[in-house]
Protein backbone atom coordinates (compact mmCIF):
# COMPACT_ATOMS: atom_id res chain seq x y z
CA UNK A 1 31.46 -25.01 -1.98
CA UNK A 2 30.47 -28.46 -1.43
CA UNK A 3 27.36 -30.26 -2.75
CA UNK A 4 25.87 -30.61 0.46
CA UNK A 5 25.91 -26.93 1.23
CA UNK A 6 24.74 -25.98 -1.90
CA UNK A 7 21.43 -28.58 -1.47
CA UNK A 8 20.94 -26.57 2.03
CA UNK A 9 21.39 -23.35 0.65
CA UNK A 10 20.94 -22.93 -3.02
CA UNK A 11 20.72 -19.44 -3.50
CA UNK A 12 24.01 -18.82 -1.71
CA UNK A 13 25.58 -21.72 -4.19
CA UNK A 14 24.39 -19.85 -7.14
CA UNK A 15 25.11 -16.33 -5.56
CA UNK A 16 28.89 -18.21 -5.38
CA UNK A 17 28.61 -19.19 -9.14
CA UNK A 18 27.64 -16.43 -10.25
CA UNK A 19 30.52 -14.39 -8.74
CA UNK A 20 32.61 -16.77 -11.13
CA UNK A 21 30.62 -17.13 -14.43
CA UNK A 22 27.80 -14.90 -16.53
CA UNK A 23 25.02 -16.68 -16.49
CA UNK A 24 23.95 -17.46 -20.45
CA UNK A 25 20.43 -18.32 -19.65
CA UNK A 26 17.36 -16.06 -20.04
CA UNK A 27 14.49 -15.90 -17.58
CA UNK A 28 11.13 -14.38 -18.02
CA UNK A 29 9.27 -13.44 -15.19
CA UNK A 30 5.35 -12.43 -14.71
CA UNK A 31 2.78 -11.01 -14.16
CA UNK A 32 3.03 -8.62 -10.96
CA UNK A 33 4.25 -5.51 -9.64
CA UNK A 34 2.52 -3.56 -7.00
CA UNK A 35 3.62 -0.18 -5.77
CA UNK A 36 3.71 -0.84 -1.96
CA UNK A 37 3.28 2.26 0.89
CA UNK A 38 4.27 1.21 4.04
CA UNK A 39 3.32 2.79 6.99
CA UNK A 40 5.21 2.32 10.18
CA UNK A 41 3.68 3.12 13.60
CA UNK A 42 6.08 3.70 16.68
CA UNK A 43 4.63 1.75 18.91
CA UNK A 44 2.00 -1.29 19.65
CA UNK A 45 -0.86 -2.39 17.39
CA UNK A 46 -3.35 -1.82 20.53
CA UNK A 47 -2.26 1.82 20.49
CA UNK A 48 -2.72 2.59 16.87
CA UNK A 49 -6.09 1.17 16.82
CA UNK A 50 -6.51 3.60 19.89
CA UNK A 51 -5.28 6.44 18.17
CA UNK A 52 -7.25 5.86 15.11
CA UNK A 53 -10.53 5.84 17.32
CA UNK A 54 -9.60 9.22 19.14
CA UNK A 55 -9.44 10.52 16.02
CA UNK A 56 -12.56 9.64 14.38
CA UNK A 57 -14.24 10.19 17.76
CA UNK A 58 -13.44 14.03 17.22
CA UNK A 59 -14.75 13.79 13.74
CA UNK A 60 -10.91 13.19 11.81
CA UNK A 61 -7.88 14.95 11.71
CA UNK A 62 -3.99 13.61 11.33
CA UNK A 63 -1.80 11.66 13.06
CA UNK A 64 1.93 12.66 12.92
CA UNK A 65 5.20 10.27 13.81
CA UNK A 66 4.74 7.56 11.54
CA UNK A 67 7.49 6.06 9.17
CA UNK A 68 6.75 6.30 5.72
CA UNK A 69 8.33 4.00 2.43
CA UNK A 70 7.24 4.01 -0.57
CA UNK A 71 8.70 0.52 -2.53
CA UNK A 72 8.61 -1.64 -5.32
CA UNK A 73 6.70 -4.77 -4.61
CA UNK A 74 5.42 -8.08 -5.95
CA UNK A 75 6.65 -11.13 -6.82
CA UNK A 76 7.49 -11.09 -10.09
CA UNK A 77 8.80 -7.33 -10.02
CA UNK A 78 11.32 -8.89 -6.75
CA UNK A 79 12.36 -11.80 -8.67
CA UNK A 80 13.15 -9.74 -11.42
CA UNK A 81 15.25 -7.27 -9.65
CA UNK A 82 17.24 -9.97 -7.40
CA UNK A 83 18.17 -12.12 -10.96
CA UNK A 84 19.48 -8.73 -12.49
CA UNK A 85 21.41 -8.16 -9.69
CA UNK A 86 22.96 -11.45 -9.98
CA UNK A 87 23.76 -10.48 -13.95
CA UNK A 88 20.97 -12.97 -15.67
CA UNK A 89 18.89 -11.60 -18.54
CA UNK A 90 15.58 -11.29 -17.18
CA UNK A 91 12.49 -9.89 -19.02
CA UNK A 92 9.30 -9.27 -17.24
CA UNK A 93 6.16 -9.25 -18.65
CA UNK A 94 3.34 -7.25 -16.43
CA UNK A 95 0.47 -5.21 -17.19
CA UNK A 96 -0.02 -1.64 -15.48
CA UNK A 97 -0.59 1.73 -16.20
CA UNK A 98 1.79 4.79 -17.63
CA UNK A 99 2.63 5.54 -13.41
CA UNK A 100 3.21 1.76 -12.78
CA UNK A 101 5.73 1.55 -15.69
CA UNK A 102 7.65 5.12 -14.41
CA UNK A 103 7.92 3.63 -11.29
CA UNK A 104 9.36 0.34 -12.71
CA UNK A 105 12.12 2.37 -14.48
CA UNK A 106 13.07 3.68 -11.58
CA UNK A 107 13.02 0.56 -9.71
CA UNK A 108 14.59 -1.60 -12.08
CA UNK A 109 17.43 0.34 -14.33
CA UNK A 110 18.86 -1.52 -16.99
CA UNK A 111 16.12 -4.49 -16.96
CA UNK A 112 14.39 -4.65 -20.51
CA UNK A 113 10.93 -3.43 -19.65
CA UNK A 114 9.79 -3.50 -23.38
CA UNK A 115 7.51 -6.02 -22.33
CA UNK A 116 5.53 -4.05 -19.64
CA UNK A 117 2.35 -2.79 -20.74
CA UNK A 118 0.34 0.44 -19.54
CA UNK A 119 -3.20 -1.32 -20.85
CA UNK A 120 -4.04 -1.53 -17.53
CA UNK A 121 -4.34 -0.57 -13.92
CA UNK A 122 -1.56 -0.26 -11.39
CA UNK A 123 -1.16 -2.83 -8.10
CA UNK A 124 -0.63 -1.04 -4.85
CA UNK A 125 -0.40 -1.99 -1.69
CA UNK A 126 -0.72 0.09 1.79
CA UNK A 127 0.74 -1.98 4.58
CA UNK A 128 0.73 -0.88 8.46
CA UNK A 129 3.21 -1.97 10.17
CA UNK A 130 3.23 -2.32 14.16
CA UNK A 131 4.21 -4.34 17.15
CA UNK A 132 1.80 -7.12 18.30
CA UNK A 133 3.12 -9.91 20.99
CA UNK A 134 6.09 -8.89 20.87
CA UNK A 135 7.21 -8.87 17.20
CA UNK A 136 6.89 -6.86 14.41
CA UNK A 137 3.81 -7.57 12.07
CA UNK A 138 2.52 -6.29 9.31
CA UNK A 139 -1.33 -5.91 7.75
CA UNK A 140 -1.60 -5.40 4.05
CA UNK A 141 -4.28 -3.46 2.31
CA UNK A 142 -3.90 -4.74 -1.37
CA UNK A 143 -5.76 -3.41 -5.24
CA UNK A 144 -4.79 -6.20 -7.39
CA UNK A 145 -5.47 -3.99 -10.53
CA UNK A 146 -4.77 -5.46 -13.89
CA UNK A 147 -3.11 -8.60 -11.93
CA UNK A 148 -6.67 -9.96 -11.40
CA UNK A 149 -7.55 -10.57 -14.71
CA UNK A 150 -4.12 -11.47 -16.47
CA UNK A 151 -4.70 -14.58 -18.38
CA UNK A 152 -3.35 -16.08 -21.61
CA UNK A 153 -5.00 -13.54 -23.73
CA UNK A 154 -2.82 -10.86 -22.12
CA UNK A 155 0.46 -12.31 -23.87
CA UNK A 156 1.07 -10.58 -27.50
CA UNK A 157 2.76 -11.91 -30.20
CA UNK A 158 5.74 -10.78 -28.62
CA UNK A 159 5.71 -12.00 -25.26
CA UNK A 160 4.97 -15.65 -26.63
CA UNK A 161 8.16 -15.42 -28.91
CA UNK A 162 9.79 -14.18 -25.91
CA UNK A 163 8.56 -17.22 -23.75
CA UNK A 164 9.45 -19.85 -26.67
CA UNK A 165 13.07 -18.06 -26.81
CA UNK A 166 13.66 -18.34 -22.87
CA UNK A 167 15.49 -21.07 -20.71
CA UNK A 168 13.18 -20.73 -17.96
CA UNK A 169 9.40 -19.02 -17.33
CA UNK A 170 8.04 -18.05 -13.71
CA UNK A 171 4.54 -17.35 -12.90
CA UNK A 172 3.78 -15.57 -9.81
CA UNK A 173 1.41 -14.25 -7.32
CA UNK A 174 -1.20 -16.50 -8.20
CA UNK A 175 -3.36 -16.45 -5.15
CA UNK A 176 -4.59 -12.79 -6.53
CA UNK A 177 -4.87 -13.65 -9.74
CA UNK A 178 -8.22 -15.21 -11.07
CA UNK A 179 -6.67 -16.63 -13.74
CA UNK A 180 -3.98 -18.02 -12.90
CA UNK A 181 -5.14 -21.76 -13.82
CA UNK A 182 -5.12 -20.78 -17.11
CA UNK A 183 -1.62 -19.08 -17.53
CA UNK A 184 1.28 -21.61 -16.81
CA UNK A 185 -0.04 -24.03 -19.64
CA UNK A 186 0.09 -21.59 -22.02
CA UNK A 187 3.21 -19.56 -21.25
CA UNK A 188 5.79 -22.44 -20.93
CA UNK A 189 8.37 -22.40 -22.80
CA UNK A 190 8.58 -24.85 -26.08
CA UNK A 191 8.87 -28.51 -25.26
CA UNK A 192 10.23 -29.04 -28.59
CA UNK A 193 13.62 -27.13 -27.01
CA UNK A 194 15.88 -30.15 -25.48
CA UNK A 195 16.70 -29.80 -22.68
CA UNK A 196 14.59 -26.68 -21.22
CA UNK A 197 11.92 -26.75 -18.53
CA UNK A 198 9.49 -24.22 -17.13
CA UNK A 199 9.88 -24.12 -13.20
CA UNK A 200 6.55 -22.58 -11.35
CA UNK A 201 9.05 -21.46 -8.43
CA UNK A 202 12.05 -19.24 -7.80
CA UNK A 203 13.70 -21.81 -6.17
CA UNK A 204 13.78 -24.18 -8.69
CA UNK A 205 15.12 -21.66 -11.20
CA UNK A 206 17.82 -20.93 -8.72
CA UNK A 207 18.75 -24.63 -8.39
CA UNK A 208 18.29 -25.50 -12.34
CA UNK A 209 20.30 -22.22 -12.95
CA UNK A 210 23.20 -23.54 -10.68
CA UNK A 211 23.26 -26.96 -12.29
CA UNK A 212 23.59 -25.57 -15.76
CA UNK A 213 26.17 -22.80 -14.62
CA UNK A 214 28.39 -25.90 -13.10
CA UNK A 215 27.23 -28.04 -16.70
């Protein structure tokens, strides 16, 4: 694949790579994962906010035809499993509770989840989903949980000898997380380690990733 592809499409240039080589680098990922229930309604989003109204009108009752998925979501939790998949050893650190960290196993077999805690409170996320203008949109419903508050004091002893150890750190989903200022500066990985850098994005651990597979 030529250079010029790969710089339009870098995850398909390391998906390519990858197919050739193991990648040798480690990646640790943080701090979300939300349990996500979907609901899908069959029709328009005028409709289901009619049908929701003829049912409170008559004091409540059910509604019955609706598509129903229960997933693994957030950020961190995606990144993780999309990395595996490609073969790269990939640790996340996230706090949740003892159901957030059963549902992670089953989510994510064979990723090292030694490094997810149950200290805390799940993530979850009920999203309708519906057709408005003639697409399909969606309109999330989100707990944060433990994700709110997970700042450098959340990191053990562990997880920083993790971070120093790894090739590259990502830090997620900050837009629901309050402290989120405070958490990149303290979970990079050494500077004293030639050669290694901390990218805040997936992308750029895709592309640094690619350029150290072809290195």
């Amino acid at each position: 694949m030529s250079r010029a592809k790969d710089a339009a499409d870098p995850v398909a240039g390391l998906k390519e790579t990858l197919t050739r080589a193991k990648p040798s680098f480690k990646v640790v990922v943080m701090p979300d994962f939300y349990l996500d229930y979907i609901l899908t309604y069959p029709g328009k989003l005028e409709d289901l906010t009619a049908s929701f109204m003829e049912v409170a009108q008559r004091g409540g009752g059910n509604l019955l035809g609706w598509g129903h998925t229960v997933g693994r979501g957030g950020n961190a939790s995606n990144v993780v499993a999309q990395l595996s998949k490609l073969g790269c050893e990939v640790v996340p650190i996230i706090e949740t509770d003892e159901l957030g960290k059963t549902v992670l196993q089953h989510f994510l077999k064979g990723v090292d989840l030694s490094h997810v805690r149950t200290t805390g409170t799940m993530s979850r996320t009920m999203s309708f989903e519906s057709e408005h203008s003639g697409r399909r949109v969606n309109i999330m419903v989100s707990d944060p949980g433990s994700l709110s508050q997970f700042g450098p004091e959340k990191l053990s002893q562990e997880d920083k000898r993790l971070i120093s150890e790894a090739d590259f750190v990502c830090v997620l989903n900050w837009n629901q997380n309050r402290r989120e200022r405070n958490l990149p500066r303290r979970s990079s990985p050494s500077r004293r380690r030639k050669g290694r850098q901390s990218p805040s994005s997936t992308r750029e651990i895709l592309r640094s990733g690619q350029a150290r597979l072809r290195g």
